[in-house]
C-alpha atoms as a PDB file:
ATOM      1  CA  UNK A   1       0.000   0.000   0.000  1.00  0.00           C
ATOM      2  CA  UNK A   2       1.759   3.311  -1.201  1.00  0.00           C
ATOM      3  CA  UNK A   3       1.544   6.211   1.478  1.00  0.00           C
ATOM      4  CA  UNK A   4       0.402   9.636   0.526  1.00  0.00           C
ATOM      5  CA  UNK A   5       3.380  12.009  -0.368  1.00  0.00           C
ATOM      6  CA  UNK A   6       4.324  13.876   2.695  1.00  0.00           C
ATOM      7  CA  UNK A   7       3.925  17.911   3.112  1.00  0.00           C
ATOM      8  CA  UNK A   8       6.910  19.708   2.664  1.00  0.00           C
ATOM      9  CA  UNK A   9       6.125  20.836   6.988  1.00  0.00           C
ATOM     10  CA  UNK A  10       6.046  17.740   7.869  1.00  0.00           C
ATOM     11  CA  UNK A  11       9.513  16.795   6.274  1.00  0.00           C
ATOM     12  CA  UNK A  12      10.739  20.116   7.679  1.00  0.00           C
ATOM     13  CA  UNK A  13       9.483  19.533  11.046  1.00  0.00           C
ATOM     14  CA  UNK A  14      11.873  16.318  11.420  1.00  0.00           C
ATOM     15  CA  UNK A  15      14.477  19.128  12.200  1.00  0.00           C
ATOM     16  CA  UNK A  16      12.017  20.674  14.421  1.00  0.00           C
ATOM     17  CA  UNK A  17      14.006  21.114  17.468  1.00  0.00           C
ATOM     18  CA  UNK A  18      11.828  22.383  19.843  1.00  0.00           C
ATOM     19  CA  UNK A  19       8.607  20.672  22.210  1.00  0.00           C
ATOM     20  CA  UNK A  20       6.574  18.748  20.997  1.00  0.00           C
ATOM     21  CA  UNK A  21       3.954  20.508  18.963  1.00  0.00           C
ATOM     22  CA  UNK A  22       0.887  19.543  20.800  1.00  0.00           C
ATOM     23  CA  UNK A  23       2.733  20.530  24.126  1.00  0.00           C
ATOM     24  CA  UNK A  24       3.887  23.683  22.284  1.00  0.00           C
ATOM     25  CA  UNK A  25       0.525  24.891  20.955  1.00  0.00           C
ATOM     26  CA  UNK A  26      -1.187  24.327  24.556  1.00  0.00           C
ATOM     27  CA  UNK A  27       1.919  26.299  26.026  1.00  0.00           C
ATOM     28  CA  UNK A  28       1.927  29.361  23.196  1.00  0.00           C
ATOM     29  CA  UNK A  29      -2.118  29.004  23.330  1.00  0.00           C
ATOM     30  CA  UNK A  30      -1.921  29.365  27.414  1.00  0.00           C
ATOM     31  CA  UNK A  31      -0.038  32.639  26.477  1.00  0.00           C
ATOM     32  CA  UNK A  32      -1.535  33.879  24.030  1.00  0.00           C
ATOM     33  CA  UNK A  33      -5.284  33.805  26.145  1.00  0.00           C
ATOM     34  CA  UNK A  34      -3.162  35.216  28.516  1.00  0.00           C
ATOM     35  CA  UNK A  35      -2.026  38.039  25.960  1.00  0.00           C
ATOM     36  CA  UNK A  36      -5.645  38.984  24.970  1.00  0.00           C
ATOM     37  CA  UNK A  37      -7.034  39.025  28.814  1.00  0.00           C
ATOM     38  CA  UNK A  38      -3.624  41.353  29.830  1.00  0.00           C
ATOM     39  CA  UNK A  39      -5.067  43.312  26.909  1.00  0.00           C
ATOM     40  CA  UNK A  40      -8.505  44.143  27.603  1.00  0.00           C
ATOM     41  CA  UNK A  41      -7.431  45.202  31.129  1.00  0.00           C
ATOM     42  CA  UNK A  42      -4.703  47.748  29.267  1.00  0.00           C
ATOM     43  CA  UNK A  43      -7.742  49.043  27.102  1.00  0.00           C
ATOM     44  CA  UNK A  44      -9.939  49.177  30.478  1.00  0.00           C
ATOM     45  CA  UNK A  45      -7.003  50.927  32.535  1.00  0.00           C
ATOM     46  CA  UNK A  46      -5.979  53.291  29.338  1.00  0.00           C
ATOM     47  CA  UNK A  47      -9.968  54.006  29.094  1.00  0.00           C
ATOM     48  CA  UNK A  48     -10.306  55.112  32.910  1.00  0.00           C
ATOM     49  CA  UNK A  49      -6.706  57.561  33.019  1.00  0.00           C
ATOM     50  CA  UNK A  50      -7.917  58.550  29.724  1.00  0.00           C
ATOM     51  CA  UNK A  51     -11.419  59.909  31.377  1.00  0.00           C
ATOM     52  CA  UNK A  52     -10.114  60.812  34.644  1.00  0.00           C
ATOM     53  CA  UNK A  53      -7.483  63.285  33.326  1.00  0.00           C
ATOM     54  CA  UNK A  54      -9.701  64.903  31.019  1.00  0.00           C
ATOM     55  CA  UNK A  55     -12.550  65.060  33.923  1.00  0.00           C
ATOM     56  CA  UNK A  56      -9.756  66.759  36.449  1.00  0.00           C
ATOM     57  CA  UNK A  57      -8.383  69.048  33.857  1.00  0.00           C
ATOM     58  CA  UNK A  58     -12.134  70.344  32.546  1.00  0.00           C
ATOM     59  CA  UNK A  59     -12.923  70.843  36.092  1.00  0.00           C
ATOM     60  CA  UNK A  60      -9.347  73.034  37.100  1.00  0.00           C
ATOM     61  CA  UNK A  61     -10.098  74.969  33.367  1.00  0.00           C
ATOM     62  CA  UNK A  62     -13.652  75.787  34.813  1.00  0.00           C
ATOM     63  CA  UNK A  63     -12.360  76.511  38.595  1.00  0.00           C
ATOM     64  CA  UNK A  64      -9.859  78.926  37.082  1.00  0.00           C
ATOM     65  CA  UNK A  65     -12.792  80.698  34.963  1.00  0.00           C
ATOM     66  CA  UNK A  66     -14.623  80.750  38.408  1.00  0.00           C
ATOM     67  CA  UNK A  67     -11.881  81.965  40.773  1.00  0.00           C
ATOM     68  CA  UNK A  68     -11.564  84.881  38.702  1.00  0.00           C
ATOM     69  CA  UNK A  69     -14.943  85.865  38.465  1.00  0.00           C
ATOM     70  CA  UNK A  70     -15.641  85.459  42.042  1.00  0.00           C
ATOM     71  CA  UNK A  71     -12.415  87.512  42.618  1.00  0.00           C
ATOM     72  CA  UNK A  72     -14.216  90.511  41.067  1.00  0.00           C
ATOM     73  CA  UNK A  73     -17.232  90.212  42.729  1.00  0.00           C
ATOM     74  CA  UNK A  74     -15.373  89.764  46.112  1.00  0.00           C
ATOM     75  CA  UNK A  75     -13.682  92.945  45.558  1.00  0.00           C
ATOM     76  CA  UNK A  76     -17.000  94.581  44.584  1.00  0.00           C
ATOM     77  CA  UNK A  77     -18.784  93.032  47.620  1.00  0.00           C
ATOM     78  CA  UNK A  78     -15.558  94.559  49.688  1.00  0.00           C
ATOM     79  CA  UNK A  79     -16.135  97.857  48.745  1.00  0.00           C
ATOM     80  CA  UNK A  80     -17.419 100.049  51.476  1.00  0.00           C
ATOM     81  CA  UNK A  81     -17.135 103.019  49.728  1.00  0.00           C
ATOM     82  CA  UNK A  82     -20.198 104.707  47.836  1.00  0.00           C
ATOM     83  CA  UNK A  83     -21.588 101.795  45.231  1.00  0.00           C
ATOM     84  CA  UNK A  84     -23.173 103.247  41.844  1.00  0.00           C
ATOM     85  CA  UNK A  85     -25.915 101.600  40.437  1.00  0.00           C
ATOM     86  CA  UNK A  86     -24.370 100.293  37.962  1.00  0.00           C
ATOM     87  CA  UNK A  87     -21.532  98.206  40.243  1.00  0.00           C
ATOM     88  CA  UNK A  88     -23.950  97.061  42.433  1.00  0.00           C
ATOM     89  CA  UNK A  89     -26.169  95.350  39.417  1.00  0.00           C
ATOM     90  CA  UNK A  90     -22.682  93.822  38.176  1.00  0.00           C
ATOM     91  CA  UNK A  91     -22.105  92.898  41.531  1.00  0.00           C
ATOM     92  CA  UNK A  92     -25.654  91.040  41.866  1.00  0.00           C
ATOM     93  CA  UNK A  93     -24.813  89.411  38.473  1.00  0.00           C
ATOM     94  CA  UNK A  94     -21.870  88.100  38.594  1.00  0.00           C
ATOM     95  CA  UNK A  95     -22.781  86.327  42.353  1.00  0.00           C
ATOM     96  CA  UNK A  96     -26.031  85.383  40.839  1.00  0.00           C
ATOM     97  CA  UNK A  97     -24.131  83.658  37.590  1.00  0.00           C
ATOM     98  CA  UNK A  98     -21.546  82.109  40.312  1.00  0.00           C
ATOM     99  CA  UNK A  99     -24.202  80.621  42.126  1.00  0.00           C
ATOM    100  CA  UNK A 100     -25.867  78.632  39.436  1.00  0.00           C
ATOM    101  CA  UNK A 101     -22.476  77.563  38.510  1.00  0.00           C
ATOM    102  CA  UNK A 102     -21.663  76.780  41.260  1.00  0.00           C
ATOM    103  CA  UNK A 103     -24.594  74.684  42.056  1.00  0.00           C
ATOM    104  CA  UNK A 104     -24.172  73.113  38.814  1.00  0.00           C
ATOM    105  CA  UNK A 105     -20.182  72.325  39.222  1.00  0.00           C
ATOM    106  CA  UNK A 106     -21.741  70.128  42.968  1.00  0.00           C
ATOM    107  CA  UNK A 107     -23.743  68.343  40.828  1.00  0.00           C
ATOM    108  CA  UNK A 108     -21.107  67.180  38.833  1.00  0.00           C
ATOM    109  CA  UNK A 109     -18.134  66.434  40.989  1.00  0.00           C
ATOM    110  CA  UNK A 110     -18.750  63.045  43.075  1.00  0.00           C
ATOM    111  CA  UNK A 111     -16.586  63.223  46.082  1.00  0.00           C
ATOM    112  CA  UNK A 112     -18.093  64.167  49.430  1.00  0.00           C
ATOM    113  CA  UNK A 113     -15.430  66.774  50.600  1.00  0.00           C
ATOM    114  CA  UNK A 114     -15.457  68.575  46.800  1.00  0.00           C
ATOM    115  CA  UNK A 115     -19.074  68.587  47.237  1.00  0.00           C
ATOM    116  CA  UNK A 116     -18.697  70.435  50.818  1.00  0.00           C
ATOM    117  CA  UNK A 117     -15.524  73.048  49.491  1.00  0.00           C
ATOM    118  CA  UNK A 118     -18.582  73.843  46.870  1.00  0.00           C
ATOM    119  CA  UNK A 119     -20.865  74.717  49.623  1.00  0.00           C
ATOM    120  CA  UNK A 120     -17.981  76.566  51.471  1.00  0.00           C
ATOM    121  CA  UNK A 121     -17.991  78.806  47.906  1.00  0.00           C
ATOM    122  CA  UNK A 122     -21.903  78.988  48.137  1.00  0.00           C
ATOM    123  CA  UNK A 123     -22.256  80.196  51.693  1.00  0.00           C
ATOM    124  CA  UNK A 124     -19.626  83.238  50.750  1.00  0.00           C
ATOM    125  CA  UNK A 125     -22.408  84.982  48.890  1.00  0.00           C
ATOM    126  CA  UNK A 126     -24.612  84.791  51.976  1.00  0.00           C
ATOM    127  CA  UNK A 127     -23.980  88.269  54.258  1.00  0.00           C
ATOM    128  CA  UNK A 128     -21.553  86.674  57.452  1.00  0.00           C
ATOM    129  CA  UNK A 129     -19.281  88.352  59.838  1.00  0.00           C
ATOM    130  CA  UNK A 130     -15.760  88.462  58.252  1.00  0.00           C
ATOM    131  CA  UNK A 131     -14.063  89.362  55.481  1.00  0.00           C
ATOM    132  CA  UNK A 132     -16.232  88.877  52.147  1.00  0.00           C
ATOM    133  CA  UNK A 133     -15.370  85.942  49.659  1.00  0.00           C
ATOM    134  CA  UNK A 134     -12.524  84.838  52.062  1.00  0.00           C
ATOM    135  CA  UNK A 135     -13.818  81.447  52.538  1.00  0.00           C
ATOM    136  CA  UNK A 136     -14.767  81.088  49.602  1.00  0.00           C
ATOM    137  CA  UNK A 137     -11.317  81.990  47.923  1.00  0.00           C
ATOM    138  CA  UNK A 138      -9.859  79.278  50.896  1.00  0.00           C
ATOM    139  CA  UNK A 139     -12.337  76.446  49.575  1.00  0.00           C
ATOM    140  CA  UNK A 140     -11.695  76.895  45.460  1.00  0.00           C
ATOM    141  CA  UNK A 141      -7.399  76.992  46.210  1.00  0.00           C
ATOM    142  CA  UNK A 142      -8.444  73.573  48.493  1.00  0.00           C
ATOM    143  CA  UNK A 143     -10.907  72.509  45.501  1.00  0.00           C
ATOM    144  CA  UNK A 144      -7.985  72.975  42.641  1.00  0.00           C
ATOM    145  CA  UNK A 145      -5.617  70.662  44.817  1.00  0.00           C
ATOM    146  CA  UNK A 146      -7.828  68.020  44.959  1.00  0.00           C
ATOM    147  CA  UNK A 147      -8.730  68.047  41.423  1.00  0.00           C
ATOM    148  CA  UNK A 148      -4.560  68.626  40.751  1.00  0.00           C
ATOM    149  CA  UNK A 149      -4.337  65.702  42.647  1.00  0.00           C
ATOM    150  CA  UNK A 150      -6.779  63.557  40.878  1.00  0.00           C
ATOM    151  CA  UNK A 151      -5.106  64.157  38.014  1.00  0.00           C
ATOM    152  CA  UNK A 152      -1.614  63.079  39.506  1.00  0.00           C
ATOM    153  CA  UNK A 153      -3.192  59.829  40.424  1.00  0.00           C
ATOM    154  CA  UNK A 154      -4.679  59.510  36.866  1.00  0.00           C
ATOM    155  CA  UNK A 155      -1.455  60.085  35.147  1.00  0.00           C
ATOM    156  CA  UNK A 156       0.143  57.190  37.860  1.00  0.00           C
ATOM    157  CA  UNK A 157      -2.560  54.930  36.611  1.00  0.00           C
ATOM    158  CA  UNK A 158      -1.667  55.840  33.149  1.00  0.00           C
ATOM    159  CA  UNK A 159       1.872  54.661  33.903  1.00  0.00           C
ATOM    160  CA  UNK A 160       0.969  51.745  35.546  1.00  0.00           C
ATOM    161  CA  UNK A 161      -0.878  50.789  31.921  1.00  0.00           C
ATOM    162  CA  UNK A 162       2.393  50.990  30.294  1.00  0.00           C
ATOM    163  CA  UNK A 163       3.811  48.036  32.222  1.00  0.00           C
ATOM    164  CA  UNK A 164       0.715  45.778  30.924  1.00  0.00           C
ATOM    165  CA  UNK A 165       1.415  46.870  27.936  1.00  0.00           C
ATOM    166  CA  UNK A 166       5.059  45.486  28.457  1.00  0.00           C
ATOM    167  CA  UNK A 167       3.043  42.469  29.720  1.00  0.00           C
ATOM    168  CA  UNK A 168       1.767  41.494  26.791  1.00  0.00           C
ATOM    169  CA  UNK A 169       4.630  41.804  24.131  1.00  0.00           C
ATOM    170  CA  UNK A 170       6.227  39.565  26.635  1.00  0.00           C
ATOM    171  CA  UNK A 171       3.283  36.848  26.825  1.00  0.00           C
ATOM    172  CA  UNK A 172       3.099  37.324  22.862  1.00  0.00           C
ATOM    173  CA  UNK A 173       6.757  36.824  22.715  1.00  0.00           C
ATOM    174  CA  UNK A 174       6.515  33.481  25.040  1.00  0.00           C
ATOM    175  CA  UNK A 175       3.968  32.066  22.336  1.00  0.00           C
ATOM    176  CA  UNK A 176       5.675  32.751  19.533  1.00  0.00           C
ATOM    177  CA  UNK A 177       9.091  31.723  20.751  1.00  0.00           C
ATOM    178  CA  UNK A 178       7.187  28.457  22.128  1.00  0.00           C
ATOM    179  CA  UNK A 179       6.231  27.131  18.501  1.00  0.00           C
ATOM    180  CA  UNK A 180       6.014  29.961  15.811  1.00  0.00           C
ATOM    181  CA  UNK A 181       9.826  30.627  15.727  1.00  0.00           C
ATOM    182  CA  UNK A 182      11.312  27.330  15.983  1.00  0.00           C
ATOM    183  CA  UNK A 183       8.285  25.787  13.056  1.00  0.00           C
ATOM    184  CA  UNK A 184       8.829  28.421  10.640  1.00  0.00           C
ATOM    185  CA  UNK A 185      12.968  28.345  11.113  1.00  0.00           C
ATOM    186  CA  UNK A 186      12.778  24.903  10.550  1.00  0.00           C
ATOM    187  CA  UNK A 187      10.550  25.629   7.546  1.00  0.00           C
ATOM    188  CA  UNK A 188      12.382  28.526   6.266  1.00  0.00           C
ATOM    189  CA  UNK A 189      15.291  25.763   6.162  1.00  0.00           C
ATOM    190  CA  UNK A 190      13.913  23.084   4.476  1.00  0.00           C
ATOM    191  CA  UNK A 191      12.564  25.860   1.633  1.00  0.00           C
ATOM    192  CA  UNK A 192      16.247  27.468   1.355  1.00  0.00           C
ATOM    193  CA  UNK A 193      17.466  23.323   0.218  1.00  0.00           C
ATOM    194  CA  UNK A 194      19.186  22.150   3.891  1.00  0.00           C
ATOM    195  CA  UNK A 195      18.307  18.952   4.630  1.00  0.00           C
ATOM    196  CA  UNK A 196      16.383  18.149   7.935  1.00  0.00           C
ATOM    197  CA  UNK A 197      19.300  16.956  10.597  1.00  0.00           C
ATOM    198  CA  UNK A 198      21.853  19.508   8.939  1.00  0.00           C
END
């Protein structure tokens, strides 16, 4: 009974020098799930910096817009002097616009103590004892910080994404130096005319 010609693979693979392939495809398989589940957390990871920097540095763009608004109407609200009409309806415009946004910026942010520094800004525009729009100025310099140091802790996680991205090369690396490599050398041999045990 005549056998069916052989494959040119299989006659390369008798200088295949590696494991044996069943043993290598599990292995470069193993690595290669490995690979794609290392991955998706690098996409999550890269997805969540991504958000979180862009969320802190919209918020510290609109804080700075803020701060220097409510700086004008503090030193407006300061003035003891005689107030004409026409400053004390700018006055009573610009804390009216502050207050909306404001109210609007608490909505938004979901920590607790940003959430109080925001109320700290609100209660400024309320007549107390004291200097006017101190504690207010003291809670939006408190406010920036925090948000400055969301964004540190962003960027860290954004770093932290760059070893899984290491991570994976490696894994892929392991699979392909498992199997891939050592088949297609031995392939690459047979094709370029050297004889399998040369």
């Amino acid at each position: 009974m005549n056998r069916p010609p052989r494959s040119s693979l299989a006659i390369a693979l008798e200088d295949y020098k590696g494991p044996r392939p069943g043993i290598a495809l599990t292995i470069a398989a193993i690595f290669l799930l490995a690979a794609v589940v290392v991955g998706v957390i690098h996409v999550v990871m890269l997805g969540k910096a991504g958000n979180a920097i862009e969320d802190g540095s919209q918020t510290i763009r609109t804080l700075n817009g803020y701060n220097a608004a409510l700086e004008v109407w503090r030193q407006l609200a300061a003035d003891t002097g005689e107030v004409t009409p026409q400053e004390a309806q700018l006055r009573d415009s610009i804390a009216l616009a502050l207050q909306r946004q404001f109210t609007s910026l608490k909505a938004e942010l979901e920590e607790p103590t940003d959430q109080q520094l925001v109320d700290d800004i609100l209660d400024d525009f309320t007549p107390t004892e004291g200097e006017v729009g101190l504690q207010g100025r003291e809670a939006i310099i408190l406010l920036k910080a925090r948000q400055d140091s969301a964004i540190f802790e962003a960027a860290t996680g954004w770093q932290s994404s760059q070893y899984m991205a290491a991570l994976i090369i490696g894994l892929a690396v392991v699979a392909a130096g498992v199997m891939i490599i050592p088949m297609s050398w031995a392939y690459v041999r047979y094709k370029r005319g050297v004889p399998p045990g040369m």
